[in-house]
C-alpha atoms as a PDB file:
ATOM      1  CA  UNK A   1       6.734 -16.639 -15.134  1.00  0.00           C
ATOM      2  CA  UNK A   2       5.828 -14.027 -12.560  1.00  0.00           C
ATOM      3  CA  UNK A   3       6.599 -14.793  -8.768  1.00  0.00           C
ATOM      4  CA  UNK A   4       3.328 -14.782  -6.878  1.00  0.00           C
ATOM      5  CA  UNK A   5       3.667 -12.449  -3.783  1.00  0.00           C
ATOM      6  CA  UNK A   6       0.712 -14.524  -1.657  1.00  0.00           C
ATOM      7  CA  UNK A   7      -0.253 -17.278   0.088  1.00  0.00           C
ATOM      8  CA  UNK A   8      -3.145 -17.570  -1.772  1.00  0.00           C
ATOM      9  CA  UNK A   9      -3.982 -17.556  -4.957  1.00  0.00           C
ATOM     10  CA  UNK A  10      -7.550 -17.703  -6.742  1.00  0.00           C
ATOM     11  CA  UNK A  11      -8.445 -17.594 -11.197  1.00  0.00           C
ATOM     12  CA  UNK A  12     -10.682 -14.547 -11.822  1.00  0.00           C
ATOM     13  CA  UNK A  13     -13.268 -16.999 -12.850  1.00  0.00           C
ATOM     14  CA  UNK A  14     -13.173 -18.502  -9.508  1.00  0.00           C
ATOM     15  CA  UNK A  15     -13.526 -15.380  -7.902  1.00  0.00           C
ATOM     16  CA  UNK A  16     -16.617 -13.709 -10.117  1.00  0.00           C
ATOM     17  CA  UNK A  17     -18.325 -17.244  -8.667  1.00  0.00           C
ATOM     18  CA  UNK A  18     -17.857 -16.716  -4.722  1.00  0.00           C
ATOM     19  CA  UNK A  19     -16.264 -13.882  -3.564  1.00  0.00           C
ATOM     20  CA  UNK A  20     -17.211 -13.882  -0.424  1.00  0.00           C
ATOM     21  CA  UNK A  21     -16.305 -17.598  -0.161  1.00  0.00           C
ATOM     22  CA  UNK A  22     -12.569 -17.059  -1.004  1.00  0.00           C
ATOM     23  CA  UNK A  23     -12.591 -13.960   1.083  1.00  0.00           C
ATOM     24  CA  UNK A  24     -13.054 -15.817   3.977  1.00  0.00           C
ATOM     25  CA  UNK A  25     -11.464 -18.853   3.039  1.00  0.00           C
ATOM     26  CA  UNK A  26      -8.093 -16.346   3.314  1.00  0.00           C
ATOM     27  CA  UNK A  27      -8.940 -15.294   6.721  1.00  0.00           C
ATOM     28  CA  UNK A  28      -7.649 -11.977   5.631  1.00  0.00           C
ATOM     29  CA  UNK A  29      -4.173 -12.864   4.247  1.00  0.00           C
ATOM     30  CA  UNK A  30      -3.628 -10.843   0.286  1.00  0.00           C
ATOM     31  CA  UNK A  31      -5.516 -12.973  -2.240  1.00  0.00           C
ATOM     32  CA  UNK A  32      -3.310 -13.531  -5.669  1.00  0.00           C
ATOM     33  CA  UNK A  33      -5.730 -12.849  -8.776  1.00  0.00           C
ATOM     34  CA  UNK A  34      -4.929 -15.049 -11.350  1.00  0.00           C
ATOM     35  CA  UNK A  35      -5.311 -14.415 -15.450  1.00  0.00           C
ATOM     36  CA  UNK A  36      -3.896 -16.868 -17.003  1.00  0.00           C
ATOM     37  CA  UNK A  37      -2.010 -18.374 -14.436  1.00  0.00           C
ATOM     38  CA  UNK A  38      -0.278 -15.267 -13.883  1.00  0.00           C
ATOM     39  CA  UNK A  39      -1.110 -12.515 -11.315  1.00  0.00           C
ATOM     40  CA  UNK A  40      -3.341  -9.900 -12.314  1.00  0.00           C
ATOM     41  CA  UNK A  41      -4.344  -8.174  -8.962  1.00  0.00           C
ATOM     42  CA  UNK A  42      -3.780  -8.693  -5.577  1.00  0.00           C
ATOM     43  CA  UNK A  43      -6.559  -8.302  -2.666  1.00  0.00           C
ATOM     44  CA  UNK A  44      -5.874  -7.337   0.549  1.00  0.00           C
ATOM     45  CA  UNK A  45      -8.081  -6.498   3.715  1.00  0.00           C
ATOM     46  CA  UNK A  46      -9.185  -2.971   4.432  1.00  0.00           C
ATOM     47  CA  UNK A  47      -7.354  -2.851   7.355  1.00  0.00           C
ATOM     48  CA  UNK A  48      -3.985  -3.710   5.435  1.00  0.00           C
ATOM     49  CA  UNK A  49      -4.573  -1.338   2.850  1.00  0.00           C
ATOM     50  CA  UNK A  50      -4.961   1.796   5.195  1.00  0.00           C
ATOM     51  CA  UNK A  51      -1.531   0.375   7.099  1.00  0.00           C
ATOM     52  CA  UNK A  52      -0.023   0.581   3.707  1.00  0.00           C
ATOM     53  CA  UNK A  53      -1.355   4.249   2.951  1.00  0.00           C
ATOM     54  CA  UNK A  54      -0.048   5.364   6.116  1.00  0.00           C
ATOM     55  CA  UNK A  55       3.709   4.388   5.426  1.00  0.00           C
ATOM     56  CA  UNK A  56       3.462   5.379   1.763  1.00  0.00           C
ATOM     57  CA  UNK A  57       2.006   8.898   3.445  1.00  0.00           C
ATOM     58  CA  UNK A  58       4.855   8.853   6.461  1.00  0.00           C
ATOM     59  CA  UNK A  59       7.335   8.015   3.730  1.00  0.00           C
ATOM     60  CA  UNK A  60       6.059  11.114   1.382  1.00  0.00           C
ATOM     61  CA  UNK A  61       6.308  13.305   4.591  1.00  0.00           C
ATOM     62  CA  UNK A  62       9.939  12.225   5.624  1.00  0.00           C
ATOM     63  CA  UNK A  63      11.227  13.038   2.023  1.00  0.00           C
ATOM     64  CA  UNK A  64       9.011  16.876   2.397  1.00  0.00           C
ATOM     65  CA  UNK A  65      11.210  16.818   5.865  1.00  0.00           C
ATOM     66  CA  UNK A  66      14.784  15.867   4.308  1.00  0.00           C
ATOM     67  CA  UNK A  67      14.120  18.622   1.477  1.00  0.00           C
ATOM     68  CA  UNK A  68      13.165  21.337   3.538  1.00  0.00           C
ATOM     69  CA  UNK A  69      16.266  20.671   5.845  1.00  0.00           C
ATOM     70  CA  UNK A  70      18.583  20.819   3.022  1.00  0.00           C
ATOM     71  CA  UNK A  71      17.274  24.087   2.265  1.00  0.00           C
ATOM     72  CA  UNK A  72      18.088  25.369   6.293  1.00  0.00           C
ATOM     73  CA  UNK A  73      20.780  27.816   4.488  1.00  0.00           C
ATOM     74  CA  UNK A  74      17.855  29.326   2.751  1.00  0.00           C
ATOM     75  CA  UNK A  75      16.057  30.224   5.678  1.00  0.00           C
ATOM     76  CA  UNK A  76      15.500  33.531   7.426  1.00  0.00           C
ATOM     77  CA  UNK A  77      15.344  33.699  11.182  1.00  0.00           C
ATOM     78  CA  UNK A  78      12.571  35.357  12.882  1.00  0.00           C
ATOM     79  CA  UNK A  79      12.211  36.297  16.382  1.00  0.00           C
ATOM     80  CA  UNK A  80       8.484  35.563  16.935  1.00  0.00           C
ATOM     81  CA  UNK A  81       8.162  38.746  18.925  1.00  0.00           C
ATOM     82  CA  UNK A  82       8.861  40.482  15.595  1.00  0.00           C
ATOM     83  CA  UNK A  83       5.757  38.916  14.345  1.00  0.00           C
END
């Protein structure tokens, strides 16, 4: 069986009937979706989501970094006067 990754867990049957019950009843803390007893989805607050997307997106942009530095010995120098 599948490890759920939440404090909270809820059937999708459950959830179709009060959503806006459970959502509060989790006072924001990720919501497991269960099918069949085993997570389908996971909800999360807004707020957590965008947190995510920010790391995922300052992750992306660290990797961009490392690659372009490994490619320094590619580089041509330019005096900016020379512009």
């Amino acid at each position: 069986m599948r490890e759920v990754h939440a404090d909270y867990s809820v059937s999708i049957s459950e959830l179709k009937k009060n959503p806006s019950a459970i959502l509060a009843e989790a006072s924001g803390s990720p919501i497991a979706v269960l099918n069949h007893n085993k997570p389908a989805a996971y909800l999360i607050p807004a707020e957590t989501y965008e947190a995510i997307m920010e790391v995922v997106e300052d992750y992306e942009l660290g990797k961009l970094v490392e690659e372009r530095r490994a490619e320094m010995g590619d580089a041509v120098e330019v005096d900016l006067d020379d512009l």
